[in-house]
Protein backbone atom coordinates (compact mmCIF):
# COMPACT_ATOMS: atom_id res chain seq x y z
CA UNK A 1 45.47 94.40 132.76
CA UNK A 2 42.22 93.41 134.83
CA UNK A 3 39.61 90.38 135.07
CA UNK A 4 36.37 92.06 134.60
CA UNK A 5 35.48 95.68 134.81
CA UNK A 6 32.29 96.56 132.62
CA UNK A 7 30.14 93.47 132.47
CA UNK A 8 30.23 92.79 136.47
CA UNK A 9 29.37 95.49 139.22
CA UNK A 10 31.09 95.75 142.47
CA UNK A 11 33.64 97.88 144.70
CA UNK A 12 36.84 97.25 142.82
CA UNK A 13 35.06 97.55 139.04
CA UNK A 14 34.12 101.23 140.42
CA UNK A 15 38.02 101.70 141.66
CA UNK A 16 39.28 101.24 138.31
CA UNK A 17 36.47 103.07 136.51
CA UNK A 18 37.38 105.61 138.32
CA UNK A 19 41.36 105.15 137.88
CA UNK A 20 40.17 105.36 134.15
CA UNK A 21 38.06 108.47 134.63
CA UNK A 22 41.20 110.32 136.33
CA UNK A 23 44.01 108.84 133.97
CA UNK A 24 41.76 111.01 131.26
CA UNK A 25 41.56 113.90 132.85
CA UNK A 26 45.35 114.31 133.37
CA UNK A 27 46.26 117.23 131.03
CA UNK A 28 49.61 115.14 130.01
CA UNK A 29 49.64 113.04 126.91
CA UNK A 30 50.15 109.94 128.49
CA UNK A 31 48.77 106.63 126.49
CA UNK A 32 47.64 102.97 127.73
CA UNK A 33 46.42 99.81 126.54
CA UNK A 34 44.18 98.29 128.64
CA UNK A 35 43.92 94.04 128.37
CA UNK A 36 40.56 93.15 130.09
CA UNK A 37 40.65 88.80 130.43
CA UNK A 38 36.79 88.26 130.94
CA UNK A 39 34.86 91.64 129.06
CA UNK A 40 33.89 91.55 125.72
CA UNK A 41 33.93 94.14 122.67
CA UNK A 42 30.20 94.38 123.21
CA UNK A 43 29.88 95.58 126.98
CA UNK A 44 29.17 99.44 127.55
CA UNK A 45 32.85 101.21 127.85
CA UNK A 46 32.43 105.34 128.05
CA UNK A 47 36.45 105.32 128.16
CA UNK A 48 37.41 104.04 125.02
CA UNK A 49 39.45 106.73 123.20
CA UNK A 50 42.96 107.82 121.76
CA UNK A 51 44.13 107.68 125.49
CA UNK A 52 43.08 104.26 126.12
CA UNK A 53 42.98 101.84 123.95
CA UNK A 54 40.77 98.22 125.23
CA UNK A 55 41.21 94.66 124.22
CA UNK A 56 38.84 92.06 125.31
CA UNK A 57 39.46 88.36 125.42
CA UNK A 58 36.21 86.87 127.00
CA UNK A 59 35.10 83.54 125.69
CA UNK A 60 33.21 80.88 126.11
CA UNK A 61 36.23 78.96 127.45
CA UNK A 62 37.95 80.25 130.57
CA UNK A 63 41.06 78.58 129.71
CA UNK A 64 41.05 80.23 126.03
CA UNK A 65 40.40 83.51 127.44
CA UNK A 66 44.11 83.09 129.67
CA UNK A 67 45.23 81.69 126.79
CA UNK A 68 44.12 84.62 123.84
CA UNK A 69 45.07 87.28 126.34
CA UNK A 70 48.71 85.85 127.12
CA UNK A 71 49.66 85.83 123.56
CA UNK A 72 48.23 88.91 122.74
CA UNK A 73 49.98 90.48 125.74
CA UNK A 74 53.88 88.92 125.39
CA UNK A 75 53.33 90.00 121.66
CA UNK A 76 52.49 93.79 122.35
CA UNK A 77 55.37 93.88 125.53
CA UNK A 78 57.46 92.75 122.70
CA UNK A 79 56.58 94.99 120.01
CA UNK A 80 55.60 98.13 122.30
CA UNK A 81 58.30 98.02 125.26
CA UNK A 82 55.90 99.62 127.17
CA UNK A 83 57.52 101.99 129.89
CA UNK A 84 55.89 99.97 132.62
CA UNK A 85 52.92 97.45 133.03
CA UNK A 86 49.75 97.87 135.92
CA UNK A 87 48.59 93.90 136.69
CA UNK A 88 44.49 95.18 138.30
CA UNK A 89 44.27 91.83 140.42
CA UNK A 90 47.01 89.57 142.37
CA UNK A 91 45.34 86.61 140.63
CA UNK A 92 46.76 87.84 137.30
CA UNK A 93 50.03 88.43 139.05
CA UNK A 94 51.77 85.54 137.84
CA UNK A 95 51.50 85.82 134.62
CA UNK A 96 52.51 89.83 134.49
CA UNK A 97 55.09 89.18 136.63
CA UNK A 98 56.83 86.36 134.53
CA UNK A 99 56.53 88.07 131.26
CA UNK A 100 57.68 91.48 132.65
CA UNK A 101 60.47 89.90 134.65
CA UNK A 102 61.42 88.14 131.54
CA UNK A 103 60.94 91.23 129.33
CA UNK A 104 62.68 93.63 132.58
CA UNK A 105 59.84 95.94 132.37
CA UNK A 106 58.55 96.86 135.66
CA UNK A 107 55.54 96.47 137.16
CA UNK A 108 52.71 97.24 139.60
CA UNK A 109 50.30 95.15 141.46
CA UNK A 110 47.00 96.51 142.03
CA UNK A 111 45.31 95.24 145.52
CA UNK A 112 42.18 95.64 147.34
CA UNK A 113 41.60 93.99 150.83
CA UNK A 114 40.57 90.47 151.47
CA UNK A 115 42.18 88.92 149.07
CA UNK A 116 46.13 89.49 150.02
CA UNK A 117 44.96 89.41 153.81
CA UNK A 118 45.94 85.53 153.83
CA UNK A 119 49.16 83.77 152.97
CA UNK A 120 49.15 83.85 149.09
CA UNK A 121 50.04 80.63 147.02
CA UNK A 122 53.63 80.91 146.51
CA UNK A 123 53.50 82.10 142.10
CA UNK A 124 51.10 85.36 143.49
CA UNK A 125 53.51 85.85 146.23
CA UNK A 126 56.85 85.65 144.26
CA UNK A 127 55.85 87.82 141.61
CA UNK A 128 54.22 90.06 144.01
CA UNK A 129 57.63 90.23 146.18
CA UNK A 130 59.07 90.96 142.45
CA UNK A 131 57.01 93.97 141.71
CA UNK A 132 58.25 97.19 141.63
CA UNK A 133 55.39 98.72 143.58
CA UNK A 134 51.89 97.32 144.99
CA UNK A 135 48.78 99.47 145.06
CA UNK A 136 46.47 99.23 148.03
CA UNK A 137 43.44 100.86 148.85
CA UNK A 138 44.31 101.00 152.87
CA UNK A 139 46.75 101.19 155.75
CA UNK A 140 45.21 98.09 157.12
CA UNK A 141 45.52 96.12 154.00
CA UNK A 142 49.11 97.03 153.22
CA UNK A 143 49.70 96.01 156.98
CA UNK A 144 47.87 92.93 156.59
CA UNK A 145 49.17 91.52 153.47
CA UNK A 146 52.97 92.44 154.11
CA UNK A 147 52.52 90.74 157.53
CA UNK A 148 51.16 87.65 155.65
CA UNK A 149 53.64 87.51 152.18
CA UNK A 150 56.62 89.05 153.48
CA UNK A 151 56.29 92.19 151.18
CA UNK A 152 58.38 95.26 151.95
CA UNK A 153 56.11 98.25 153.20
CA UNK A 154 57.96 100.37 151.39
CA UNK A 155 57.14 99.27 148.05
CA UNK A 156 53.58 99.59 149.01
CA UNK A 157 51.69 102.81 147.99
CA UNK A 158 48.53 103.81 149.19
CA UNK A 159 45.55 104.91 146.05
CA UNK A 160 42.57 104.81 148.39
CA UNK A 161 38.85 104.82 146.92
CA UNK A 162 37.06 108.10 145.62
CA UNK A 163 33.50 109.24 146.08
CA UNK A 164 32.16 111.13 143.64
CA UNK A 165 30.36 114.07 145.18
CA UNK A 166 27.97 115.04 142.68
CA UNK A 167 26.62 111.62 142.26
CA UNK A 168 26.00 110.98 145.96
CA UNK A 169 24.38 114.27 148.03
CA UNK A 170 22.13 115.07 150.57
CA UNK A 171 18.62 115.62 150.15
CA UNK A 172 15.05 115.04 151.25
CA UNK A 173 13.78 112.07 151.88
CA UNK A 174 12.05 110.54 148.72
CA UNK A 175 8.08 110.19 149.73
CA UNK A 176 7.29 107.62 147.51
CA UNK A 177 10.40 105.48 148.49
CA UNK A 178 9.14 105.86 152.61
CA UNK A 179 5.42 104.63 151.26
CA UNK A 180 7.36 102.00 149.19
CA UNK A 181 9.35 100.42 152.32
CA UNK A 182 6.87 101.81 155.15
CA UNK A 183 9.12 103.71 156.45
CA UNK A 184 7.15 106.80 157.28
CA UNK A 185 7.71 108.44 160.32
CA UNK A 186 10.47 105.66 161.56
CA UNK A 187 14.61 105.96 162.13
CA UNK A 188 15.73 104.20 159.66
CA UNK A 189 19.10 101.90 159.71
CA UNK A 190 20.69 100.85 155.90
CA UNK A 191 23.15 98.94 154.68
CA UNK A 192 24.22 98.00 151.09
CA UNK A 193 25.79 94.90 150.82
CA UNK A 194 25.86 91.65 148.82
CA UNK A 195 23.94 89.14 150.67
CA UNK A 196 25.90 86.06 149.59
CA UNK A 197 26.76 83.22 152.27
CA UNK A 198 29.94 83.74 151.76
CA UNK A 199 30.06 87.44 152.96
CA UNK A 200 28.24 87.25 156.27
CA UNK A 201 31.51 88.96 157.46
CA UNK A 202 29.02 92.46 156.33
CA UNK A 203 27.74 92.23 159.32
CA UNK A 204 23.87 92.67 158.44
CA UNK A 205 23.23 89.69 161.11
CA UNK A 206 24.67 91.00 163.56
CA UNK A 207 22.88 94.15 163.09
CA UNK A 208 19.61 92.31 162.95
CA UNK A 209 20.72 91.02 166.38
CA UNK A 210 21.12 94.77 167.57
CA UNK A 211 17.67 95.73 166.75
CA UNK A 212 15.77 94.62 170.16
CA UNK A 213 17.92 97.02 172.16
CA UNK A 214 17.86 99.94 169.89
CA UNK A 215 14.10 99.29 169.80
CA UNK A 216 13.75 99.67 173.55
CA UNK A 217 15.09 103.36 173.22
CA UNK A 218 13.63 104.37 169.82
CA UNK A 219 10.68 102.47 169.09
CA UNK A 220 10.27 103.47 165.83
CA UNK A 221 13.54 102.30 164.24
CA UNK A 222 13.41 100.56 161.47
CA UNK A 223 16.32 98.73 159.03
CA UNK A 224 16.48 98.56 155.24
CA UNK A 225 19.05 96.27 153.77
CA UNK A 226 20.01 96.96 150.03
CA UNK A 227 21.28 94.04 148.13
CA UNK A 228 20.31 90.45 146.97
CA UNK A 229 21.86 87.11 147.20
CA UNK A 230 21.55 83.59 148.67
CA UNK A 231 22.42 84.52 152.72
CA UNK A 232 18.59 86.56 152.37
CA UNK A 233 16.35 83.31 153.84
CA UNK A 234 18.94 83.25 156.91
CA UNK A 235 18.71 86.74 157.27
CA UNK A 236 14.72 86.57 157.00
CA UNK A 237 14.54 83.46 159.69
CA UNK A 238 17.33 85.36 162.14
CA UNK A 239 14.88 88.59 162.20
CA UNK A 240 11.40 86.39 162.38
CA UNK A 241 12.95 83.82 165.08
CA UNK A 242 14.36 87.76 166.79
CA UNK A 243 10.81 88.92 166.86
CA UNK A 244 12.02 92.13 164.89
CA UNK A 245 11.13 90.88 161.26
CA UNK A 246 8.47 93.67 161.14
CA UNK A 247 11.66 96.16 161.61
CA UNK A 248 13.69 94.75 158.73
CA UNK A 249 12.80 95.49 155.25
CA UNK A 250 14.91 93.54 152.11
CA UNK A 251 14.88 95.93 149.34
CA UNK A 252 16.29 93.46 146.87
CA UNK A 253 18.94 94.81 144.30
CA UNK A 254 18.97 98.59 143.32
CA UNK A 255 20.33 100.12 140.70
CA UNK A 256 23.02 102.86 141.05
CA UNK A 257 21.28 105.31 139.86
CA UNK A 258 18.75 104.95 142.31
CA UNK A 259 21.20 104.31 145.33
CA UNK A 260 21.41 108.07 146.02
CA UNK A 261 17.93 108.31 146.63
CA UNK A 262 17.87 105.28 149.24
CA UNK A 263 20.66 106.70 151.31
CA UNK A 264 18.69 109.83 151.96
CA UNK A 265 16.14 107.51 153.58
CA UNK A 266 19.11 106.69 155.89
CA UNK A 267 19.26 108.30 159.57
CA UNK A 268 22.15 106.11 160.37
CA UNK A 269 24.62 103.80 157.70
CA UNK A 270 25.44 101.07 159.76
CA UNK A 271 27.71 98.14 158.24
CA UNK A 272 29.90 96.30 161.43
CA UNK A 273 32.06 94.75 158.95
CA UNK A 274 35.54 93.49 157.24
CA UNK A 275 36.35 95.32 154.72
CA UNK A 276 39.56 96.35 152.53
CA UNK A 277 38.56 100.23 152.56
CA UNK A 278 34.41 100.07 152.55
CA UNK A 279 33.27 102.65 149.52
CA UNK A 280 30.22 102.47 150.78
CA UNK A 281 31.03 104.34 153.95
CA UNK A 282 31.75 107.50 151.83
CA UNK A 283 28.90 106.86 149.87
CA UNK A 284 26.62 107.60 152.74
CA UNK A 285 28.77 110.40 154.40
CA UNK A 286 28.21 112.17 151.01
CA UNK A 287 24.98 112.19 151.30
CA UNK A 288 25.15 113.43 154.84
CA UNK A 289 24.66 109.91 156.74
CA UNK A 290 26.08 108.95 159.86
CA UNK A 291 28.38 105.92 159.54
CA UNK A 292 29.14 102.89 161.58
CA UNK A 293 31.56 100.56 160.96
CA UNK A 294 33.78 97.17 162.20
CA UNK A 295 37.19 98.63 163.82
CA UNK A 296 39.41 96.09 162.63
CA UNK A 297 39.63 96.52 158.76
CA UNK A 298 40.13 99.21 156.14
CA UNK A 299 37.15 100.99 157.27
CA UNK A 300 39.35 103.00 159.79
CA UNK A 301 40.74 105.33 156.26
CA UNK A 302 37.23 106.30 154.89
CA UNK A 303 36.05 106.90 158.78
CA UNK A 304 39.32 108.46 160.33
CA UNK A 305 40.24 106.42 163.35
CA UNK A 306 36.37 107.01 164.29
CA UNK A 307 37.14 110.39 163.62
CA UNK A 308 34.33 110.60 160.76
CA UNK A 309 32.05 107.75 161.98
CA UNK A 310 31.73 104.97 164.59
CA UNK A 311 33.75 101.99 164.84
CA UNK A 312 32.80 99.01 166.87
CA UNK A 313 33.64 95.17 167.09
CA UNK A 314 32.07 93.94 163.88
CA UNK A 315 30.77 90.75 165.57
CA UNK A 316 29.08 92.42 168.78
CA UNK A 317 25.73 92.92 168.50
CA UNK A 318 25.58 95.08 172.05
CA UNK A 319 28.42 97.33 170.37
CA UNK A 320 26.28 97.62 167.57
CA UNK A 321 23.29 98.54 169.62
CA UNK A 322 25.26 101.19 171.54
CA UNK A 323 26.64 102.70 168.61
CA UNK A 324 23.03 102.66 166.90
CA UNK A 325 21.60 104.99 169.77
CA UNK A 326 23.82 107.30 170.14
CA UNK A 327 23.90 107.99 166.10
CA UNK A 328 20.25 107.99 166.17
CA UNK A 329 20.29 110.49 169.35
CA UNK A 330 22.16 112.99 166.66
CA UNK A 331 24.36 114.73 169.66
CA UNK A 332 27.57 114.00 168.64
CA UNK A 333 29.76 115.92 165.57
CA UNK A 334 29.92 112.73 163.34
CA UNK A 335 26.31 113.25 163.15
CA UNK A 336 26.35 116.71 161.59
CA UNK A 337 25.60 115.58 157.73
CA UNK A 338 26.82 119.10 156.53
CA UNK A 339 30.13 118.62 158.13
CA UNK A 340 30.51 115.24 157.23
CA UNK A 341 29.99 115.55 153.48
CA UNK A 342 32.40 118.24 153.32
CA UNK A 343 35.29 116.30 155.27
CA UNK A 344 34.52 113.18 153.02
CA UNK A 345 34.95 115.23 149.60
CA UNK A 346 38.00 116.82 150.79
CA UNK A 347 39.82 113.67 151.65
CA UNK A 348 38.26 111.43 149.32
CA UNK A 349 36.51 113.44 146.59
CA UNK A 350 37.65 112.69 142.75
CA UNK A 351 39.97 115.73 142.97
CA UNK A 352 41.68 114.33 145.40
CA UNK A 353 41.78 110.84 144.00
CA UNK A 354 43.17 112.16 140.82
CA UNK A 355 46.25 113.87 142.58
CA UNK A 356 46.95 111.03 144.51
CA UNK A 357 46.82 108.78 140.90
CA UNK A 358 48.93 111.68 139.37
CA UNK A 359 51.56 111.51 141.76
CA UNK A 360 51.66 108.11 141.40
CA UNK A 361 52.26 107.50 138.26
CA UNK A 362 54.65 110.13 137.80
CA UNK A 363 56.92 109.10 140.43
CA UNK A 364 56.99 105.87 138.79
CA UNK A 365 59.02 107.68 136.10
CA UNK A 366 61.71 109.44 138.41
């Protein structure tokens, strides 16, 4: 049971795409419905099949769609006595958790990072208490959100995020993309990220803020930010009123199938942020990009205790800065693209998400 998975993009739409992808590829016969509140029969859904069966309640009235999909739910526990019941999001937790607690079958929570990090209202927190197991994509977030709800740690399971390796790869740099952006001959910075007011935890001011000193050693550096939203004029004024807004270039939105292409442009990922795991950190490292990262967040499972990448204060533009040289120097292991693509697909490639989902699920049943 999810919100939105097909008509929206984002991190966690991609988690369970991919949860989808690997429950299909399990050689078992195992069978699902899947109750989606706020997609509709029309969107594009390459996973309907015998395996997984879809049922879409969006509407023009949010409180119909809650209301279509509760019905329709309670009247298939009823009927189908379903072995057990996966809730995608801790907002719909409430209403799994009362008709499975009612019904005594058990159920999972799926979570993803910032939004169990605070206390909960108490109906998410009960019924998450109540679950038989949460779902989290990191060792910060399950420490986080027990910390904050009073969950027991050992009900909490770890399903990190997956990169797929032959989507994202190394390669050349794209010459028409470096004309595009002006980019040729310069190091060039990236990060993807929504640029929304309300997520200036990403950290692409503070890297704008960075750019002086790196400057001063490599003159040439430049920084492309992917993404779109209504933080972009505050970003533009912070680099103008800077005196770097020559080094920053706003791509705007890109499409996926494009992304690959922009990360090659990439001589350093840099993102000093907050997030719940941070997909976009193996993203780059499959393609061969040095990463940098906040140190206080989920980040620290894609980059290894710093292991795979750097992690700095995420609001510190001289950490930043630091960081930024010594990637763009290239002496250091983490810089070694070859090596890092191959540690990222081991640890987080799709064959190693799908054992992890395997094992999962099937311990659910023992």
């Amino acid at each position: 049971m999810f919100i939105q998975v097909f008509e929206q993009e984002g991190g966690i739409q991609s988690y369970v795409k991919d949860i989808f992808r690997a429950y299909l590829a399990f050689n078992e016969p195992l069978y699902a419905e899947v109750f989606l509140l706020r997609d509709s029969p029309s969107c594009s859904n390459p996973f309907e099949s015998e395996r997984l069966k879809f049922h879409y309640f969006k509407s023009w009235s949010r409180q119909l769609e809650r209301v279509s999909m509760t019905m329709a739910l309670f009247s298939h526990l009823v009927r189908q006595r379903p072995q057990y019941v996966f809730c995608g999001h801790v907002n719909l937790a409430p209403l799994v958790g009362m008709l499975c607690q009612f019904l005594r079958i058990p159920y999972t929570v799926m979570t993803h990072g910032k939004e169990v990090w605070q206390p909960l209202p108490t109906a998410m927190k009960t019924n998450l208490q109540k679950a038989a197991q949460i779902w989290t994509v990191s060792r910060y977030t399950r420490q986080v959100a027990c910390a904050n709800n009073n969950l027991d740690p050992n009900k909490v399971k770890l399903l990190p995020c997956a990169v797929n390796g032959h989507d994202f790869s190394p390669g050349v740099k794209s010459t028409v993309l470096l004309a595009r952006y002006g980019l040729v001959g310069a190091k060039v910075l990236m990060t993807v990220a929504r640029l929304w007011s309300g997520d200036i935890y990403k950290g692409v001011d503070v890297t704008i803020q960075a750019l002086a000193q790196i400057s001063n050693v490599f003159p040439e550096v430049k920084y492309l930010v992917i993404g779109r939203g209504d933080d972009q004029p505050r970003l533009a004024q912070l680099a103008q009123d800077l005196g770097v807004a020559d080094r920053v270039i706003f791509a705007g939105f890109v499409l996926k199938q494009e992304l690959v292409e922009h990360y090659r442009l990439a001589d350093a990922y840099v993102m000093p942020s907050q997030e719940g795991f941070g997909i976009v950190y193996l993203e780059a490292m499959a393609c061969g990009v040095p990463v940098l990262s906040g140190d206080a967040d989920g980040s620290a499972d894609p980059l290894q205790d710093g292991k795979l990448g750097w992690r700095v204060p995420h609001r510190d533009p001289n950490a930043v800065a630091a960081a930024c040289i010594e990637i763009l120097k290239g002496d250091d292991q983490r810089c070694d693209g070859q090596w890092l693509r191959e540690q990222a697909i081991a640890l987080f490639g799709i064959d190693a998400f799908q054992k992890r989902l395997k094992e999962q699920l099937f311990s659910l049943s023992h």
